[in-house]
N, C-alpha and C. Protein backbone atom coordinates (compact mmCIF):
# COMPACT_ATOMS: atom_id res chain seq x y z
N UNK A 1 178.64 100.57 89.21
CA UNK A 1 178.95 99.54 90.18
C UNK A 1 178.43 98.19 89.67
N UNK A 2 179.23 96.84 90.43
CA UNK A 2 178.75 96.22 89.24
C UNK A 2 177.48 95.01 89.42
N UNK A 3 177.02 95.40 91.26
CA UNK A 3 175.40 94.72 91.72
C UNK A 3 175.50 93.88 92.52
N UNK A 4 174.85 92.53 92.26
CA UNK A 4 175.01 91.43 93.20
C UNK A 4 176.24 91.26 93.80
N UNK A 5 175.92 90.78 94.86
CA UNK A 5 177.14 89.94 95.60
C UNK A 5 177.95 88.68 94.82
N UNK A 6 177.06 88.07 94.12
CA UNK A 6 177.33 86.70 92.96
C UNK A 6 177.63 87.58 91.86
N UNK A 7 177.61 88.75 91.13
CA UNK A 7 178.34 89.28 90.38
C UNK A 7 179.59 89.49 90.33
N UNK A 8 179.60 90.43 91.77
CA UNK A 8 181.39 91.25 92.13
C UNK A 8 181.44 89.99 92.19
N UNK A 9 181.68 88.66 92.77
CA UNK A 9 182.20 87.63 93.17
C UNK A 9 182.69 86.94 91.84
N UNK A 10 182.05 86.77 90.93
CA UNK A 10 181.90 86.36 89.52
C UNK A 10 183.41 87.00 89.12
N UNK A 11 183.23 88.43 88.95
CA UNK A 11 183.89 89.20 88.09
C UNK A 11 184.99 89.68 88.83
N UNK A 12 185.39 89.22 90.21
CA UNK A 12 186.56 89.49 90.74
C UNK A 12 187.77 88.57 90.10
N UNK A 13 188.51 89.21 89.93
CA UNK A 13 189.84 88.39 88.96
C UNK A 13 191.16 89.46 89.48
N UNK A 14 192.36 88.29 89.65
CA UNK A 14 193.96 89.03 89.56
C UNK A 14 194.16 89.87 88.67
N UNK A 15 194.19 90.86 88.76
CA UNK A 15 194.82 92.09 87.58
C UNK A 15 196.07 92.72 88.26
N UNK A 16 196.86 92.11 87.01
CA UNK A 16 198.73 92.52 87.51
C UNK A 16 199.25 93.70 86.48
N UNK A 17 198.27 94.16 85.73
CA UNK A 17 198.41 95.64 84.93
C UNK A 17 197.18 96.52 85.37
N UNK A 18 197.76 97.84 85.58
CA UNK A 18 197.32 99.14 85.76
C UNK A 18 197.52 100.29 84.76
N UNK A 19 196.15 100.45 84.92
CA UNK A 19 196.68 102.18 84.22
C UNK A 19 197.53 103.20 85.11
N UNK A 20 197.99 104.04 84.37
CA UNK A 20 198.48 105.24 85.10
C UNK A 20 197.62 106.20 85.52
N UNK A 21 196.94 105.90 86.33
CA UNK A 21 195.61 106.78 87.06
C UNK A 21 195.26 106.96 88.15
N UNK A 22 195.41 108.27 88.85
CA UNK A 22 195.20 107.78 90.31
C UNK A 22 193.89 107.60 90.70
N UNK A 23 193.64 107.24 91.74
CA UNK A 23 192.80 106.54 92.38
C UNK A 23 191.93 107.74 93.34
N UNK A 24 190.75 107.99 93.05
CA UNK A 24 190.32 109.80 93.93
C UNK A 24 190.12 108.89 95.45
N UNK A 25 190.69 110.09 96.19
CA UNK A 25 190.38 109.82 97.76
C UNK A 25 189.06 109.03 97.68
N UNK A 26 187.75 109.81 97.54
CA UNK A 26 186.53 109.34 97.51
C UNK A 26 186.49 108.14 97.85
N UNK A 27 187.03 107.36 96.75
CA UNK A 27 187.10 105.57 96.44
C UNK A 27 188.33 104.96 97.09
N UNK A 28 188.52 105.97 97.74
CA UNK A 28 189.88 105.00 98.86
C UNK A 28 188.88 105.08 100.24
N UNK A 29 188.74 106.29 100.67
CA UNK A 29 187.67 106.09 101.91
C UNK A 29 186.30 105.36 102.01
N UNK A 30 186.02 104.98 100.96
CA UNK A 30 184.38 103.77 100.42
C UNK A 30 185.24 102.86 100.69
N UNK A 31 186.47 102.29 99.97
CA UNK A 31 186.96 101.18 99.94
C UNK A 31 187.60 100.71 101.43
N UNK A 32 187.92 101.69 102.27
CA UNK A 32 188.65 101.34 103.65
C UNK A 32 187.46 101.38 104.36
N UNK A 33 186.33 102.38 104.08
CA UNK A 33 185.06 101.80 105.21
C UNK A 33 184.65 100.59 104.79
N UNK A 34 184.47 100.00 103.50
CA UNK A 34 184.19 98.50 103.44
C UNK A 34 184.85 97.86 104.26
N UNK A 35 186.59 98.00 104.07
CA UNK A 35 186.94 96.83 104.89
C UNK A 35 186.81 96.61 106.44
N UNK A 36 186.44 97.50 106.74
CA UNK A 36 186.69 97.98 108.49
C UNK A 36 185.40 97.24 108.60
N UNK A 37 184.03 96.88 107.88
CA UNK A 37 182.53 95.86 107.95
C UNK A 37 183.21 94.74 107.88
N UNK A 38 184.56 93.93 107.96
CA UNK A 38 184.92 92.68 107.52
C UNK A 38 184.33 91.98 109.41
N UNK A 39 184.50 91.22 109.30
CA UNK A 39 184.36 90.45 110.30
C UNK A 39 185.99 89.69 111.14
N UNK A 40 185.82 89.48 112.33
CA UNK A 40 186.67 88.95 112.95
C UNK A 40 186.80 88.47 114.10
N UNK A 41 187.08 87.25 114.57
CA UNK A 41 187.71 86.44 115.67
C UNK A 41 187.09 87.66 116.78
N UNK A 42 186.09 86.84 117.61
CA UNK A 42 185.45 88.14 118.85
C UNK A 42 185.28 89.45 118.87
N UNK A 43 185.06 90.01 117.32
CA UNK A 43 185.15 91.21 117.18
C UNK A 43 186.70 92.01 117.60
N UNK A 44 187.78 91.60 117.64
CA UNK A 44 188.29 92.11 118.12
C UNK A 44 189.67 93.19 116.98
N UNK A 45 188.86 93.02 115.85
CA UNK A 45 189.30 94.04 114.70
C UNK A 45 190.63 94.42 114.62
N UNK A 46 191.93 93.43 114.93
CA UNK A 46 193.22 93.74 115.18
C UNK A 46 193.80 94.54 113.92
N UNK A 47 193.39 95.26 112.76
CA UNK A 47 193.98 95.21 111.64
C UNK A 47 194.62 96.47 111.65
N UNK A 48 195.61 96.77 110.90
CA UNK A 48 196.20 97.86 111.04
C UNK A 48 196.54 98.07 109.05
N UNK A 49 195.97 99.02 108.51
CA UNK A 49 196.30 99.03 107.36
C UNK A 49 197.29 100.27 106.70
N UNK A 50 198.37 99.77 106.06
CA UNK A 50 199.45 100.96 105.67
C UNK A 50 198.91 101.42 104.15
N UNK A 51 198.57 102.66 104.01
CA UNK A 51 197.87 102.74 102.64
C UNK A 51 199.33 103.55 102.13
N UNK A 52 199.63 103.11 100.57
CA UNK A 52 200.85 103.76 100.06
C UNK A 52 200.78 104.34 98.65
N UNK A 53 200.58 105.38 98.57
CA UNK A 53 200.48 105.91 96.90
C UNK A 53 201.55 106.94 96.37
N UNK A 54 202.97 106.42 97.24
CA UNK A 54 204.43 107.22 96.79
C UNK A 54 205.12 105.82 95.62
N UNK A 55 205.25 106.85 94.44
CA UNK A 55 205.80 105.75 93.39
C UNK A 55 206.64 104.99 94.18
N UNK A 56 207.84 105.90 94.30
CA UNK A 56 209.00 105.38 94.59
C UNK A 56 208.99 104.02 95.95
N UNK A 57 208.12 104.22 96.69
CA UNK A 57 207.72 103.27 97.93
C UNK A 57 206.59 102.05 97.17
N UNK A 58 206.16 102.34 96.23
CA UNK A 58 205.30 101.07 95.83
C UNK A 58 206.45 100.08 94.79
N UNK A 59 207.30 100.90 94.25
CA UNK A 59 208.37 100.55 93.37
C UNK A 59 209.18 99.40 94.60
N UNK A 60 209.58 100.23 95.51
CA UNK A 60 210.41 99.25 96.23
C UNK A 60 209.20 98.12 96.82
N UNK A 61 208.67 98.67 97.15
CA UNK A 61 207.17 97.28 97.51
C UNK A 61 207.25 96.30 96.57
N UNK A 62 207.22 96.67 95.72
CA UNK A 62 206.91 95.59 94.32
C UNK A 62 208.55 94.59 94.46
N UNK A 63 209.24 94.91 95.17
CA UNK A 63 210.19 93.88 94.88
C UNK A 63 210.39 93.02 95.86
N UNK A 64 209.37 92.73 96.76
CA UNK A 64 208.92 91.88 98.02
C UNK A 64 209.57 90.40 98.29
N UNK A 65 209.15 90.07 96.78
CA UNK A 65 209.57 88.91 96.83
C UNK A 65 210.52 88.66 94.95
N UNK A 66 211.06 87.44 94.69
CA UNK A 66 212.14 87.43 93.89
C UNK A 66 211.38 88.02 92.70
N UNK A 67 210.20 88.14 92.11
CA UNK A 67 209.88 88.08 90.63
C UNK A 67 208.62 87.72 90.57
N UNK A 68 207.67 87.83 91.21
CA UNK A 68 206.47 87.03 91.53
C UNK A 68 205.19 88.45 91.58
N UNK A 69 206.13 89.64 92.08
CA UNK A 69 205.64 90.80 92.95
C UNK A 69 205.57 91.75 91.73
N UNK A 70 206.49 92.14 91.04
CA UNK A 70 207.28 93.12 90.26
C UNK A 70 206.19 93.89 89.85
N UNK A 71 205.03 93.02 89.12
CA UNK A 71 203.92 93.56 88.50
C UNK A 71 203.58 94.43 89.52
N UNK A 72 203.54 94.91 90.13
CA UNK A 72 202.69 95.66 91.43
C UNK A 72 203.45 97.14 91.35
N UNK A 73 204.70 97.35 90.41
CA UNK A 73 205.24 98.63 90.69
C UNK A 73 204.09 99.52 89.72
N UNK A 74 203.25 98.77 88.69
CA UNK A 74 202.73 99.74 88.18
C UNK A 74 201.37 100.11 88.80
N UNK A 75 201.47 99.58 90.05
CA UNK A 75 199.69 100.29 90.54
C UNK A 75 199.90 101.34 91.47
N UNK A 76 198.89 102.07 91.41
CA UNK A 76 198.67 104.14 91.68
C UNK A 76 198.58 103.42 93.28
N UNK A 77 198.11 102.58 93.57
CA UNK A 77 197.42 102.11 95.49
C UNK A 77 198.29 100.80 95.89
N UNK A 78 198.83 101.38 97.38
CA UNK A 78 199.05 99.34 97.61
C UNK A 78 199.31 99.50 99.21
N UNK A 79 198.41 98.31 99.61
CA UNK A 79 197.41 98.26 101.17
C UNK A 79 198.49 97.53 101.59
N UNK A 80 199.33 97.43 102.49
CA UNK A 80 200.43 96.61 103.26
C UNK A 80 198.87 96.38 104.72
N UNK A 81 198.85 95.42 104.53
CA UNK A 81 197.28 94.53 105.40
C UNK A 81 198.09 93.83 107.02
N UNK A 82 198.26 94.65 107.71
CA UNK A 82 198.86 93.97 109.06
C UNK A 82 197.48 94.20 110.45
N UNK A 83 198.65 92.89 111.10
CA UNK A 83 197.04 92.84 112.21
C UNK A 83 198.02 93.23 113.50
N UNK A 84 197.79 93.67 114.61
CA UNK A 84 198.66 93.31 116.38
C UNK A 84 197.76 91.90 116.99
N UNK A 85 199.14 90.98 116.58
CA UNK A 85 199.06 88.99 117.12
C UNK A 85 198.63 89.50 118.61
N UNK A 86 198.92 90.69 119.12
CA UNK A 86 198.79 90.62 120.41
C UNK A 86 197.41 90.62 121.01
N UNK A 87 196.60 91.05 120.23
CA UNK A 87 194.98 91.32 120.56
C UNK A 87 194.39 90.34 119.87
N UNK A 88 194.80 88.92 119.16
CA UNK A 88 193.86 88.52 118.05
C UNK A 88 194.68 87.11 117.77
N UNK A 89 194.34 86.15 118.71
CA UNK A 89 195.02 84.80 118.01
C UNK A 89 194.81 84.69 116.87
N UNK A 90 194.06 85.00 116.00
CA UNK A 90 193.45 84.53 114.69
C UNK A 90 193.68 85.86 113.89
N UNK A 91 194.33 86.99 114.01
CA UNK A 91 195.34 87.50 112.96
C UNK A 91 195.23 87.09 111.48
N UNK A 92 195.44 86.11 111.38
CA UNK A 92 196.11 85.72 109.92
C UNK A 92 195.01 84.90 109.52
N UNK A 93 193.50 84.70 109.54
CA UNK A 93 192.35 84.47 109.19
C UNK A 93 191.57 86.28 109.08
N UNK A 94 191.64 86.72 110.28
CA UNK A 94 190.64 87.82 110.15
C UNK A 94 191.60 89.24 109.52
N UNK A 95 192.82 88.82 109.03
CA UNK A 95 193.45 89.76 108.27
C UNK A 95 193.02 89.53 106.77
N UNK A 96 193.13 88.13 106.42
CA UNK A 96 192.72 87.26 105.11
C UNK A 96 190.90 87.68 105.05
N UNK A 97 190.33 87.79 106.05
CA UNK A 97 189.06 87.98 105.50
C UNK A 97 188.87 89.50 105.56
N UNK A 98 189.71 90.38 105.81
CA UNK A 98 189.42 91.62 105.42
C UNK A 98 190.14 92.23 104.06
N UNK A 99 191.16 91.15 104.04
CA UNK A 99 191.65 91.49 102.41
C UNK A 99 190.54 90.82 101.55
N UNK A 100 190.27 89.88 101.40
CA UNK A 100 189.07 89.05 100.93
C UNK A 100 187.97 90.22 100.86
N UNK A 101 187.12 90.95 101.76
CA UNK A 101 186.61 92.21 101.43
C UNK A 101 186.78 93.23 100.40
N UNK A 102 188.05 93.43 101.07
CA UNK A 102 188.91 94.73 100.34
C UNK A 102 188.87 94.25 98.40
N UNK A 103 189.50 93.55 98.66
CA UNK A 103 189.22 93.05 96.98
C UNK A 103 188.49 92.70 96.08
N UNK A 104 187.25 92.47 96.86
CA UNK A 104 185.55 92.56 96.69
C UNK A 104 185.46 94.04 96.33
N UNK A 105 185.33 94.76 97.40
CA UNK A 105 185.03 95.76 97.17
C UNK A 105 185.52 97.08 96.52
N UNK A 106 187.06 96.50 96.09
CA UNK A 106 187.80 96.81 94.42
C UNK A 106 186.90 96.82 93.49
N UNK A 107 186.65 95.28 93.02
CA UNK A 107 186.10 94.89 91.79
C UNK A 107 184.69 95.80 91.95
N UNK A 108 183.90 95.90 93.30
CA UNK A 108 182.63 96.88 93.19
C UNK A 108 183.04 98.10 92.63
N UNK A 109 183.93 98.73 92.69
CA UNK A 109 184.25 100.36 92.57
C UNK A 109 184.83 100.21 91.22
N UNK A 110 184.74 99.40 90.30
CA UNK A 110 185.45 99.35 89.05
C UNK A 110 186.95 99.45 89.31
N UNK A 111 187.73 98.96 90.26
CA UNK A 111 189.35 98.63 90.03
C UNK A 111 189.65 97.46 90.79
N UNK A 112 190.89 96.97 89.84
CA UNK A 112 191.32 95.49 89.89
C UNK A 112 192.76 95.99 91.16
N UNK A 113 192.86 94.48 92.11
CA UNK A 113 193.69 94.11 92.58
C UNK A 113 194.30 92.75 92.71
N UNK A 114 195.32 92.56 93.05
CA UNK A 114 196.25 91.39 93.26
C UNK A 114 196.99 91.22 94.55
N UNK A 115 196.44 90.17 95.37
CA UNK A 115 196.73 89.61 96.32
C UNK A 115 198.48 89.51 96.37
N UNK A 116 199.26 89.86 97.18
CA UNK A 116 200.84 89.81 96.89
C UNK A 116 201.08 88.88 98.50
N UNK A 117 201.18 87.66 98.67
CA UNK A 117 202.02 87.66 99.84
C UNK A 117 203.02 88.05 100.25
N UNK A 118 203.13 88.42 102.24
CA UNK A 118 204.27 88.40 102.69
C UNK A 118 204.64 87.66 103.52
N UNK A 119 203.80 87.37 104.71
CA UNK A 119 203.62 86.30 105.54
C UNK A 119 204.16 84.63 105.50
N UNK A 120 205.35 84.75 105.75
CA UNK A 120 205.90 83.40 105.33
C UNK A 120 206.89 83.35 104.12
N UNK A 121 207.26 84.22 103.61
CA UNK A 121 207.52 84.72 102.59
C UNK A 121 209.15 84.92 102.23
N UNK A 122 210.02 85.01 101.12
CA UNK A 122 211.08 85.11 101.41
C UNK A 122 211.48 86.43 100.49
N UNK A 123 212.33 87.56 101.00
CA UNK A 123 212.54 88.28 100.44
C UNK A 123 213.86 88.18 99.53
N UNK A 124 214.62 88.02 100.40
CA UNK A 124 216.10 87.21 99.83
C UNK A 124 216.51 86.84 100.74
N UNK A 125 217.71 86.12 100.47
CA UNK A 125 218.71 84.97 101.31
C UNK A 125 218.59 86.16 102.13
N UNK A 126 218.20 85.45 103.65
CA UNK A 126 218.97 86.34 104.85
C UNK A 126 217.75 87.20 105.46
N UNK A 127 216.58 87.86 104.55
CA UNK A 127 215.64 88.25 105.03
C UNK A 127 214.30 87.64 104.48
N UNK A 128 213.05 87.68 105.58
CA UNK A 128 211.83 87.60 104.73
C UNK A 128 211.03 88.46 104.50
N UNK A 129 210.35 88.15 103.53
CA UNK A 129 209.25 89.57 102.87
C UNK A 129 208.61 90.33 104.77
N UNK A 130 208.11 89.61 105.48
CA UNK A 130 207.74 90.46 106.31
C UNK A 130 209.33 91.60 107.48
N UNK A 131 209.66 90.88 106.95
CA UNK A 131 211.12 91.85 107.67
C UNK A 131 211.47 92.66 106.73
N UNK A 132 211.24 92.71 105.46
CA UNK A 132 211.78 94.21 104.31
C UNK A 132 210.34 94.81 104.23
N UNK A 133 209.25 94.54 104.61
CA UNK A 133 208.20 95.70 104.53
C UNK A 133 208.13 95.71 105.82
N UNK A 134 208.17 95.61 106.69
CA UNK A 134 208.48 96.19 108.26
C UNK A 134 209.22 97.35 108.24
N UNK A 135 210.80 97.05 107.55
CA UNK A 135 211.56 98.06 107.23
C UNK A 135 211.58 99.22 106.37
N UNK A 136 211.00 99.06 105.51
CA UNK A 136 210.36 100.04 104.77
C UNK A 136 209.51 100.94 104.86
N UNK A 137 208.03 99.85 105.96
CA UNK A 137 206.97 100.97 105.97
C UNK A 137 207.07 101.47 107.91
N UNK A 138 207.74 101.05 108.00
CA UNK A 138 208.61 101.31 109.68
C UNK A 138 207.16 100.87 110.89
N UNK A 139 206.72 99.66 110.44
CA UNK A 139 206.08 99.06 111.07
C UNK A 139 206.60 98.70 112.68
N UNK A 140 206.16 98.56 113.64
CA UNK A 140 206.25 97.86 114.81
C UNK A 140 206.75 97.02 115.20
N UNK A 141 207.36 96.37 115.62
CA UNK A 141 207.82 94.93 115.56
C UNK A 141 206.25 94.09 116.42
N UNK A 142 205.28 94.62 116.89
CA UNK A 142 204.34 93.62 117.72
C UNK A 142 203.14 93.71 116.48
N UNK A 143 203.37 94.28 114.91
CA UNK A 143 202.39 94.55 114.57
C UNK A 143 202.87 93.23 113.21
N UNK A 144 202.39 92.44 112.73
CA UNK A 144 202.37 91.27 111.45
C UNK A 144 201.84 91.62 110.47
N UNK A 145 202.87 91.33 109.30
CA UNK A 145 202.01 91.75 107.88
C UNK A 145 201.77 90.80 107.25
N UNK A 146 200.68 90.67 106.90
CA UNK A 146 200.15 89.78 106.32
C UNK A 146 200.70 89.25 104.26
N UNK A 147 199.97 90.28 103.67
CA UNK A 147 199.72 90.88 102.79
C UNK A 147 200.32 91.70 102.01
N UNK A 148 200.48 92.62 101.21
CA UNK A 148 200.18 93.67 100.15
C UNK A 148 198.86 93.35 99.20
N UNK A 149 198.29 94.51 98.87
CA UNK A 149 196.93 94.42 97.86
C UNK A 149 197.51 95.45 96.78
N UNK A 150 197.75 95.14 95.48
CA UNK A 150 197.90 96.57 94.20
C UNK A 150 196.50 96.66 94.21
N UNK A 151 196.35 97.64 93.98
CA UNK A 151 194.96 98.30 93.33
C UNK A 151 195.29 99.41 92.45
N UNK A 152 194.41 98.84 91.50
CA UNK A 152 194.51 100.66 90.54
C UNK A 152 193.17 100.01 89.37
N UNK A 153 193.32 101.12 88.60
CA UNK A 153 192.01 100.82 87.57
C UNK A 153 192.50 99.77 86.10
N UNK A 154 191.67 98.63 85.97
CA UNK A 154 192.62 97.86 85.59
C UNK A 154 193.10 97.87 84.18
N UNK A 155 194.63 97.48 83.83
CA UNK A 155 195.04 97.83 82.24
C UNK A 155 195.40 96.87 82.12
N UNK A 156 194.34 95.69 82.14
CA UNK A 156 193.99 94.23 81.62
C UNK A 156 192.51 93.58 81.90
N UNK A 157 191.90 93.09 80.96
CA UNK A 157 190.60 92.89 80.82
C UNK A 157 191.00 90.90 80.83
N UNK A 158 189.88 90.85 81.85
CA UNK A 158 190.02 89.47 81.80
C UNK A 158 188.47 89.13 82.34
N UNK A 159 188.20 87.31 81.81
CA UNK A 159 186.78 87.28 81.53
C UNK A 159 186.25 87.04 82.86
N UNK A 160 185.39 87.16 83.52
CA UNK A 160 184.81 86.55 85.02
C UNK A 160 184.55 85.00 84.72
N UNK A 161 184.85 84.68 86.16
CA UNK A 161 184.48 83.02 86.41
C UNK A 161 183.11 82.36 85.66
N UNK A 162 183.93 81.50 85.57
CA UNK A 162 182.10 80.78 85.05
C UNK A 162 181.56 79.65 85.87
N UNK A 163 180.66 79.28 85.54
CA UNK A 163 179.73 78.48 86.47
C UNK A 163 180.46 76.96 86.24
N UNK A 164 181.35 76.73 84.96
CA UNK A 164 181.98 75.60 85.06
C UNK A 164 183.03 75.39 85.74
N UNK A 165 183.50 76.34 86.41
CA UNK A 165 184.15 76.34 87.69
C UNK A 165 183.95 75.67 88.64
N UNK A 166 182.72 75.68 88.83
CA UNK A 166 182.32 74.81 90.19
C UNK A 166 182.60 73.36 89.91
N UNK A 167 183.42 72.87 90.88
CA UNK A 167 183.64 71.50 91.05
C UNK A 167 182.83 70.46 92.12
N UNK A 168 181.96 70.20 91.58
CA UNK A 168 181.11 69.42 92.71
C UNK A 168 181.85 67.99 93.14
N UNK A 169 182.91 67.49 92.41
CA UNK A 169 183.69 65.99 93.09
C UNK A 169 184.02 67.09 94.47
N UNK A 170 184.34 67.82 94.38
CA UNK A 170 185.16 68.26 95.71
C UNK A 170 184.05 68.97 96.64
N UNK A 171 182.73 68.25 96.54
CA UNK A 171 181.71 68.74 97.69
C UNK A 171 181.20 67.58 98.16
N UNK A 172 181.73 67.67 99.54
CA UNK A 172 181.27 66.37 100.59
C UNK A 172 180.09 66.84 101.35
N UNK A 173 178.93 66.19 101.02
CA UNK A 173 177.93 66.54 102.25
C UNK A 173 177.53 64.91 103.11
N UNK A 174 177.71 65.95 104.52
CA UNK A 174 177.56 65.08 105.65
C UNK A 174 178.67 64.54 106.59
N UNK A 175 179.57 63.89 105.33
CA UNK A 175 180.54 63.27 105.78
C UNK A 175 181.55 63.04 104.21
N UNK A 176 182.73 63.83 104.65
CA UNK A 176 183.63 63.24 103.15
C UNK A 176 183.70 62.48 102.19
């Protein structure tokens, strides 16, 4: 595992290649009790998560959006992240901070993911990404998807953030 909180944070990075490996239950149930510790808008935990590890259904997942997504047919895991708007004005913050978790607590378990929007999203002329994974994963109509997350173990090595990252012009204290 890989320690600090300023570590995983460090060494969390987009990984849009996977191995061909599945993913043991074990580290799917660590990884979904992490996210369920996320925090949210009055406690009121609206999230509803579709977990999917059928090729053929992550294959069609991966084509969400025009060419942006595709990379995602090769991962073994992929979290379709929806909240019910009906219990949770703030949905689409406390959905974002439980994917924000979730992908933390990827990079802790040694596997990479990639944030995929759907939310706002266009699938093709005529539909949007949240109306073809509605249809697909036969979601609700009162339930919003946020998201997709790939996860799998990653088959691309890339370096963690560095401290020259930090941009201090863009830190206002007090007043802008």
């Amino acid at each position: 595992m890989a320690g600090s909180v300023f570590d995983v944070v460090r060494k969390r990075r987009s990984i849009r290649a996977y191995k061909e490996q599945e993913i043991p239950k074990d580290l799917i149930e660590k990884l979904l009790t992490a996210t369920f510790f996320s925090p949210s808008s009055r406690n009121r935990r609206p999230w509803h998560f579709v977990m999917v590890t059928d090729k053929a259904m992550i294959q069609k997942l991966s084509q969400v959006t025009h060419s942006s997504s595709s990379f995602a047919s090769g991962a073994p895991l992929m979290i379709a992240v929806c909240a019910d708007s009906n219990i949770a004005g703030r949905w689409i913050e406390d959905s974002s901070i439980a994917t924000t978790i979730t992908q933390l607590m990827v990079t802790e378990l040694g596997l990479g993911s990639c944030w995929i929007q759907v939310r706002d999203n266009i699938h093709k002329e005529g539909q949007t990404a949240e109306e073809y994974v509605r249809e697909l994963l036969r979601i609700p109509p009162s339930i919003r998807v946020l998201n997709l997350v790939a996860i799998g173990y990653p088959g691309e090595e890339k370096s963690p953030h560095h401290d020259s990252e930090y941009m201090p012009d863009r830190v206002h204290w007090e007043v802008f």
